[in-house]
Protein backbone atom coordinates (compact mmCIF):
# COMPACT_ATOMS: atom_id res chain seq x y z
CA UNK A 1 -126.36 12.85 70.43
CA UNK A 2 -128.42 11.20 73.12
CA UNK A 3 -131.84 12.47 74.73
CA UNK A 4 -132.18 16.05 75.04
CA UNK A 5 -135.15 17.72 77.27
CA UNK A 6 -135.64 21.69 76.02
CA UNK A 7 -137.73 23.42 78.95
CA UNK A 8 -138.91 27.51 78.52
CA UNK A 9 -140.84 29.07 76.43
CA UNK A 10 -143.30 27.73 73.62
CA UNK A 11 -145.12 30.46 71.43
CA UNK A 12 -147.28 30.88 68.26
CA UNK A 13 -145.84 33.93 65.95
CA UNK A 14 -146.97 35.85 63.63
CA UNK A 15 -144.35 36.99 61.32
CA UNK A 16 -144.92 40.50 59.77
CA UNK A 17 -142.47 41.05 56.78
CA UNK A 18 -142.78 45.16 56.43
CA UNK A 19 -140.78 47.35 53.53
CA UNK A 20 -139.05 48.87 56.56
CA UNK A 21 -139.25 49.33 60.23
CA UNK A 22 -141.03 52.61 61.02
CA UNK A 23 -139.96 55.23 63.12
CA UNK A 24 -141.61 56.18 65.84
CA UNK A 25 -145.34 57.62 64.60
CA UNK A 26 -143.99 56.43 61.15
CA UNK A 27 -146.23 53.69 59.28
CA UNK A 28 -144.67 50.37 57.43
CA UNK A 29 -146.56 48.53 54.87
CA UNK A 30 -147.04 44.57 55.00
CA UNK A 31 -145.72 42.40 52.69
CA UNK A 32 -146.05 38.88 53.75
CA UNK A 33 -148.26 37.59 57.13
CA UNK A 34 -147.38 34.37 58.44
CA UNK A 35 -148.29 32.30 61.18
CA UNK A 36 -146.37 29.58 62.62
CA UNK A 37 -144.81 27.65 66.34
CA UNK A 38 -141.89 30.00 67.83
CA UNK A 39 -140.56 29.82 71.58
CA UNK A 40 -136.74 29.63 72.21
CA UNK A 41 -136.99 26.40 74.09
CA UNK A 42 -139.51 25.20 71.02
CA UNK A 43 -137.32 26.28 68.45
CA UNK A 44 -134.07 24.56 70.23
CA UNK A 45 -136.01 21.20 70.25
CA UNK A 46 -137.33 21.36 66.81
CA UNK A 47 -133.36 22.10 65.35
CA UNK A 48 -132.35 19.18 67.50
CA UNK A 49 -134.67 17.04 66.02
CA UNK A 50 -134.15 17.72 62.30
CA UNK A 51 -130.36 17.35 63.36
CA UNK A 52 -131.00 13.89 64.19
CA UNK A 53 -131.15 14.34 68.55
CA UNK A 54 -133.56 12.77 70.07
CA UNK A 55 -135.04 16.05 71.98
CA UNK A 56 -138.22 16.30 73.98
CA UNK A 57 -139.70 19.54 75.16
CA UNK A 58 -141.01 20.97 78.94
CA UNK A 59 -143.25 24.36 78.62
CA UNK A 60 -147.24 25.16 78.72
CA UNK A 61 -149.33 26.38 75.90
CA UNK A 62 -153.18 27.64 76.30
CA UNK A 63 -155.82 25.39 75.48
CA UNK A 64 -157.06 26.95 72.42
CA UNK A 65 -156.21 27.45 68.64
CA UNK A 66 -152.32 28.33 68.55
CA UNK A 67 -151.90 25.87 71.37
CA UNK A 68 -153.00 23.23 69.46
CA UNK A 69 -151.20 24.57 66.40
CA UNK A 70 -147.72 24.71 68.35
CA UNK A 71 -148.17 21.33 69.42
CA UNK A 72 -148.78 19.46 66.15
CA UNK A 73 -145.97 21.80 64.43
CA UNK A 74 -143.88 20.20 67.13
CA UNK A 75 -145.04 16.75 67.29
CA UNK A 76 -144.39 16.66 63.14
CA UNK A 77 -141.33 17.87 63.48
CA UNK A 78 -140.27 14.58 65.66
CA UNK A 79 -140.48 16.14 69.06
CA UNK A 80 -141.29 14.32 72.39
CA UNK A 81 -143.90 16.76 73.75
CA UNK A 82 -145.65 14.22 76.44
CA UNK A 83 -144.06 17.06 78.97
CA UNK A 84 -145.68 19.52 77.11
CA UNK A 85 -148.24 21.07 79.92
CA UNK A 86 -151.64 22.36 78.85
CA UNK A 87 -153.60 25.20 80.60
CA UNK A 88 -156.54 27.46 80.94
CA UNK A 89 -156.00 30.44 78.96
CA UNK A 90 -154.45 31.82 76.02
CA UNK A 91 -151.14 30.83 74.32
CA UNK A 92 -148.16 33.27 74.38
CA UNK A 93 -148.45 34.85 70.68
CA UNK A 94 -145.29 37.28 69.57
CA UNK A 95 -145.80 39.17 66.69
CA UNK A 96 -142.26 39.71 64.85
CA UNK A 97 -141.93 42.21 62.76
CA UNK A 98 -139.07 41.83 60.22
CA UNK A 99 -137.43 44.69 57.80
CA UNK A 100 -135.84 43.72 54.19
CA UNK A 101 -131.89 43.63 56.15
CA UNK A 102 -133.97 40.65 58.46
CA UNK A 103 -133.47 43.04 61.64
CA UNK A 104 -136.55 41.99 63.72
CA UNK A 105 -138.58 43.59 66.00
CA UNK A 106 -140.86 41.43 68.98
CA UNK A 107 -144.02 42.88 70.03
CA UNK A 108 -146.68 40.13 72.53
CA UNK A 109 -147.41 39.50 75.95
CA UNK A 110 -146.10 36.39 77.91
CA UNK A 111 -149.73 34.14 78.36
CA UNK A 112 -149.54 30.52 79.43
CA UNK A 113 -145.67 30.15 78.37
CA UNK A 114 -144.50 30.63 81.65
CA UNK A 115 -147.30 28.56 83.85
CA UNK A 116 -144.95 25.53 83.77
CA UNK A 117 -143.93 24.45 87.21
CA UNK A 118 -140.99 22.23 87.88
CA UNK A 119 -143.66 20.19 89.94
CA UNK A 120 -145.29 19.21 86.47
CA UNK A 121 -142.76 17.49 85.28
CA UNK A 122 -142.62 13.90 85.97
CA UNK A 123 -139.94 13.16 88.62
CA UNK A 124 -138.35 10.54 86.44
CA UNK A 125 -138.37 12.39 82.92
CA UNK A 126 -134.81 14.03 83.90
CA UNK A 127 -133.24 10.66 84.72
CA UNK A 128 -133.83 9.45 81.41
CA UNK A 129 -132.02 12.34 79.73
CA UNK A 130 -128.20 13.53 79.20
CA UNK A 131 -128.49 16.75 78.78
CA UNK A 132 -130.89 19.36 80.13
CA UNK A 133 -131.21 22.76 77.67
CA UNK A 134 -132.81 25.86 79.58
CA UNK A 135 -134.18 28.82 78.12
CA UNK A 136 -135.90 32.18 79.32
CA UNK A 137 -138.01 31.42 82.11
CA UNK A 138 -139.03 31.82 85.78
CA UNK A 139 -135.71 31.86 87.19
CA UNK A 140 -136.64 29.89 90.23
CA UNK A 141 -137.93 27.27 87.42
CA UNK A 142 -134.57 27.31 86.06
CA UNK A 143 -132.83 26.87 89.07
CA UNK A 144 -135.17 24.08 89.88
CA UNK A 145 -134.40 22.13 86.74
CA UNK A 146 -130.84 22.57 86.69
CA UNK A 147 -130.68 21.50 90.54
CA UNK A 148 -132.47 17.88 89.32
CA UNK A 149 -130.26 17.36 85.99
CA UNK A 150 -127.51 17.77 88.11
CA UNK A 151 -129.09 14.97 90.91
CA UNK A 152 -129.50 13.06 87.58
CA UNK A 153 -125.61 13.40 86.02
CA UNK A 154 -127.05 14.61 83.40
CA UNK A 155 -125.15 18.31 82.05
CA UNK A 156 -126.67 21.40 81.65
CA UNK A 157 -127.02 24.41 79.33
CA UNK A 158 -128.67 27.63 79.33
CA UNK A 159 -129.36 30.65 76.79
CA UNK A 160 -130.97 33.05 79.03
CA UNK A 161 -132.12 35.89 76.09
CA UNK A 162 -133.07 39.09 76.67
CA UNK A 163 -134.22 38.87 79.77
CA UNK A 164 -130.81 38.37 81.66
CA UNK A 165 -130.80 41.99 82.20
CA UNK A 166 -134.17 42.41 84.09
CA UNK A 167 -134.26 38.52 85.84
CA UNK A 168 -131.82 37.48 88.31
CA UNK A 169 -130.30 34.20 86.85
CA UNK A 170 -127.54 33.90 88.84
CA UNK A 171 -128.59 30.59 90.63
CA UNK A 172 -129.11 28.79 87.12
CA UNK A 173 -125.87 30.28 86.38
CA UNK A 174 -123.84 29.13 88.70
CA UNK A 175 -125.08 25.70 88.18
CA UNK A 176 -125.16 25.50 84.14
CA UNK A 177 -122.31 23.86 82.24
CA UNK A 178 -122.72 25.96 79.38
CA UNK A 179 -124.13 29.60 78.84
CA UNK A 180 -125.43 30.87 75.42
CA UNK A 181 -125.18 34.50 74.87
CA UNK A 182 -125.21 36.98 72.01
CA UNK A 183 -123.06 39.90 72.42
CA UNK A 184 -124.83 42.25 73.71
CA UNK A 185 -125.43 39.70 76.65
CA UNK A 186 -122.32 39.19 77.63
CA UNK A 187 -121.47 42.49 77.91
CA UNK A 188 -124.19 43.30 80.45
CA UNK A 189 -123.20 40.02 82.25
CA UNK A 190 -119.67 41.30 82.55
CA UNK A 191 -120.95 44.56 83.97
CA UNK A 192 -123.94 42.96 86.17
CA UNK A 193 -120.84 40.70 88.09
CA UNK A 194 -119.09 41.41 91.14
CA UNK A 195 -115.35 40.04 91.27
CA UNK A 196 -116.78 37.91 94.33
CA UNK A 197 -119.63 36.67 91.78
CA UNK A 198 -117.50 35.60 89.07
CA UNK A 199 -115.87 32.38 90.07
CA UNK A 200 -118.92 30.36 88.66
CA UNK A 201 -117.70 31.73 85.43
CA UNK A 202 -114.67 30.19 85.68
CA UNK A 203 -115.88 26.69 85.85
CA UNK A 204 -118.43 27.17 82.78
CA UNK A 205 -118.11 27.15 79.04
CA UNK A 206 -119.56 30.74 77.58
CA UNK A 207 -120.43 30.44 73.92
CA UNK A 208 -120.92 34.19 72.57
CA UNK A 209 -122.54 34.34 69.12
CA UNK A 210 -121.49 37.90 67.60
CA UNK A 211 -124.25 38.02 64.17
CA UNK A 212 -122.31 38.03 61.16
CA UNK A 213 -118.83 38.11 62.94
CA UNK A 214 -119.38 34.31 64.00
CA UNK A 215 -118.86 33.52 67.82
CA UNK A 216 -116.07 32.17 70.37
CA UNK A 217 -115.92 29.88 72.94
CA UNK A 218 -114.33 31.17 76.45
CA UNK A 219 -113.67 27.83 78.57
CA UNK A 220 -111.74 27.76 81.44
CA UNK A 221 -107.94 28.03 79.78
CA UNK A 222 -108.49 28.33 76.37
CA UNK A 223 -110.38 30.62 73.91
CA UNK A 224 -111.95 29.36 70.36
CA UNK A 225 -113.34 31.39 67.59
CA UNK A 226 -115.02 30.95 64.11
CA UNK A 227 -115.89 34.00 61.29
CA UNK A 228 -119.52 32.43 60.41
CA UNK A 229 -120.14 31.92 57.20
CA UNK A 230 -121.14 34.69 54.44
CA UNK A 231 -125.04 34.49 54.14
CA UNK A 232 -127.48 36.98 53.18
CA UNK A 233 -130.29 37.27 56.06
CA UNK A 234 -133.94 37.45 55.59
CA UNK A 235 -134.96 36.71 59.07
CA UNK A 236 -132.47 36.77 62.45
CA UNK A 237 -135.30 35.43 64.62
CA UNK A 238 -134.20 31.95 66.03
CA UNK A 239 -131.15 32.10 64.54
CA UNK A 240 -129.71 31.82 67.94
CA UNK A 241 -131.51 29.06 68.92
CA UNK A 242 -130.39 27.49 65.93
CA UNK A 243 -127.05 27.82 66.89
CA UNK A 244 -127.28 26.71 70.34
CA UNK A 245 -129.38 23.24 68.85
CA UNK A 246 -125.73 22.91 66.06
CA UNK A 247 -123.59 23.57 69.39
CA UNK A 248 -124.97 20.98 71.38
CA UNK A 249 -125.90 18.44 68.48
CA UNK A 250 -121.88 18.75 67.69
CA UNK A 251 -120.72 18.42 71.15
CA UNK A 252 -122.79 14.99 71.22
CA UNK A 253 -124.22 15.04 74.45
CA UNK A 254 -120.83 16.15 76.58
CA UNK A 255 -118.47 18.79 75.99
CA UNK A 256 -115.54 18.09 73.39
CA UNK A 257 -112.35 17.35 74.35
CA UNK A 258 -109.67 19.89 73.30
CA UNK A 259 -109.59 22.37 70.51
CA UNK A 260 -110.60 20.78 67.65
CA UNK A 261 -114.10 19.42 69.52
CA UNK A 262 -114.67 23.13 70.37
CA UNK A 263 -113.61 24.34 66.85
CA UNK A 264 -115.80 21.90 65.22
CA UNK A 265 -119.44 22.69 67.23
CA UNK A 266 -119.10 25.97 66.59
CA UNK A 267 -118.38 25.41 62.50
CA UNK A 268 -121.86 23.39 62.82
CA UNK A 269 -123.20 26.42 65.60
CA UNK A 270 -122.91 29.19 63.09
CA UNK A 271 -123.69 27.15 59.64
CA UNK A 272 -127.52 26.28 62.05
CA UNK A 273 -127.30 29.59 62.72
CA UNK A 274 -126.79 31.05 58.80
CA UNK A 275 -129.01 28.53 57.37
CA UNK A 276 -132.03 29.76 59.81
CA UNK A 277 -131.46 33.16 58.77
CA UNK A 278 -132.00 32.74 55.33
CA UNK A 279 -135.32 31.74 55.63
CA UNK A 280 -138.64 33.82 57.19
CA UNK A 281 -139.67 32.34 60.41
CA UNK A 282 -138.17 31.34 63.98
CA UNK A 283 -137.45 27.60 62.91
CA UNK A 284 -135.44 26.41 59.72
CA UNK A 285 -135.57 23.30 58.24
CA UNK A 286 -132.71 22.28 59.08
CA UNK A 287 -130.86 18.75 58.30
CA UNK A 288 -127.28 17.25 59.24
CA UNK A 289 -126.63 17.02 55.08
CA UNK A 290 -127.88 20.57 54.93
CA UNK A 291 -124.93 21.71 57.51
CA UNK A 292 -122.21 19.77 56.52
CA UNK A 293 -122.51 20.81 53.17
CA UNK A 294 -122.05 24.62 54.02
CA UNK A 295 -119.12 23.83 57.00
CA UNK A 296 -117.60 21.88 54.10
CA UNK A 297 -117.68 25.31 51.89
């Protein structure tokens, strides 16, 4: 693929492996504590990276400990962060907590991962990209971004998250060229529209990942589908981005042209997506060997 830019969210997480999720007043014991770079926009650039793209990253960390942590996690792992804003204040830290079936629970508070501005980005990093890849964020950031890829040619993508349902993305939206959402997502999406909404969805490729059933592709005639692959989870967090980084390292910087193009990044979608849950963490190790091996079967 060509040059990717991630913008959103870049974190520090603490992963909490626990017997089994309480119930509520319940107690869980610990049984592993680990500490290490998380974000959705992070964790996109860091699969595209080990997948061979040549991916930079837009967000803000804190100036202080994790910050610097997050930033030389990502800067090992091969990714551009020169657009990778530093402020006062305290890095976003999530603490996951994850049960022995890999379900995963989020507990933390925002900090500095959303006091990016669009403003802070340099006016001619977007022209030297192909592909802009937005995550969870200030929607009017979003909307921003998209609006100069689009000045630039370049296409756009955009996973959203949990947050869909309490943010109005619509602008971003309209103006993405492909949406990322699980399930769950795109069932409150379908519900959230008005029929005189819905003609930007239409025009736009929706990727829906659906856990161990795999995911489709909805484009504008056609529909595409793959079953995943049979994996036994440890840890579902960033599994998604994973995916999203196989999608758009398979579709090479453009969308694919006809079935088979479509059929073929989701194959590598869900094998990024299996091969991140099997280990404990947000970000896998993943390699271009390493996924062709397990599309291959």
């Amino acid at each position: 693929m060509r040059r990717v830019l991630c913008a959103g969210h870049v974190n520090w997480d603490v992963t909490l492996r626990v017997d089994d999720l309480p119930e509520r007043d319940g107690e869980a014991r610990i049984e592993q504590r680990r500490g290490a770079g998380g974000g959705s926009a992070a964790n996109v650039a860091c699969a595209l990276a080990g997948l061979g793209v040549d991916a930079a990253l837009f967000g803000s960390v804190g100036d202080d400990d994790p910050g610097r942590l997050a930033r030389r996690e990502l800067e090992t792992a091969g990714v551009d962060c020169r657009h990778l804003v530093e402020t006062d204040g305290s890095t976003a830290v999530k603490y996951l907590v994850v049960d022995g079936d890999g379900e995963v629970v989020v507990l933390g508070s925002d900090g500095a991962n959303e006091a990016f501005a669009p403003d802070d980005l340099a006016p001619g990093a977007i022209r030297r990209v192909d592909h802009l890849h937005l995550t969870g964020q200030r929607p009017e950031t979003a909307a921003r971004l998209a609006d100069r890829a689009r000045e630039a040619d370049a296409t756009v993508s955009f996973d959203p998250g949990r947050r869909l349902c309490v943010r109005d993305y619509s602008a971003t939206l309209e103006r993405a060229d492909v949406v990322f959402l699980n399930e769950r997502e795109a069932d409150a999406l379908a519900d959230a529209l008005s029929s005189d909404a819905r003609g930007w969805l239409d025009a736009t490729v929706l990727v829906v990942t659906q856990g161990a059933g795999g995911a489709r592709v909805r484009t504008a005639g056609d529909r595409y589908r793959h079953p995943g692959y049979d994996v036994t989870p440890i840890d579902t967090t960033g599994a998604g981005d994973a995916f999203a980084a196989g999608f758009l390292a398979a579709c090479d910087g453009g969308l694919p042209e006809g079935g088979r193009g479509y059929e073929r990044a989701l194959a590598a979608a869900n094998a990024c997506g299996a091969l991140a849950s099997t280990v404990t963490g947000a970000r896998a190790d993943l390699s271009a060997d390493d996924v062709r091996t397990l599309v291959a079967g």
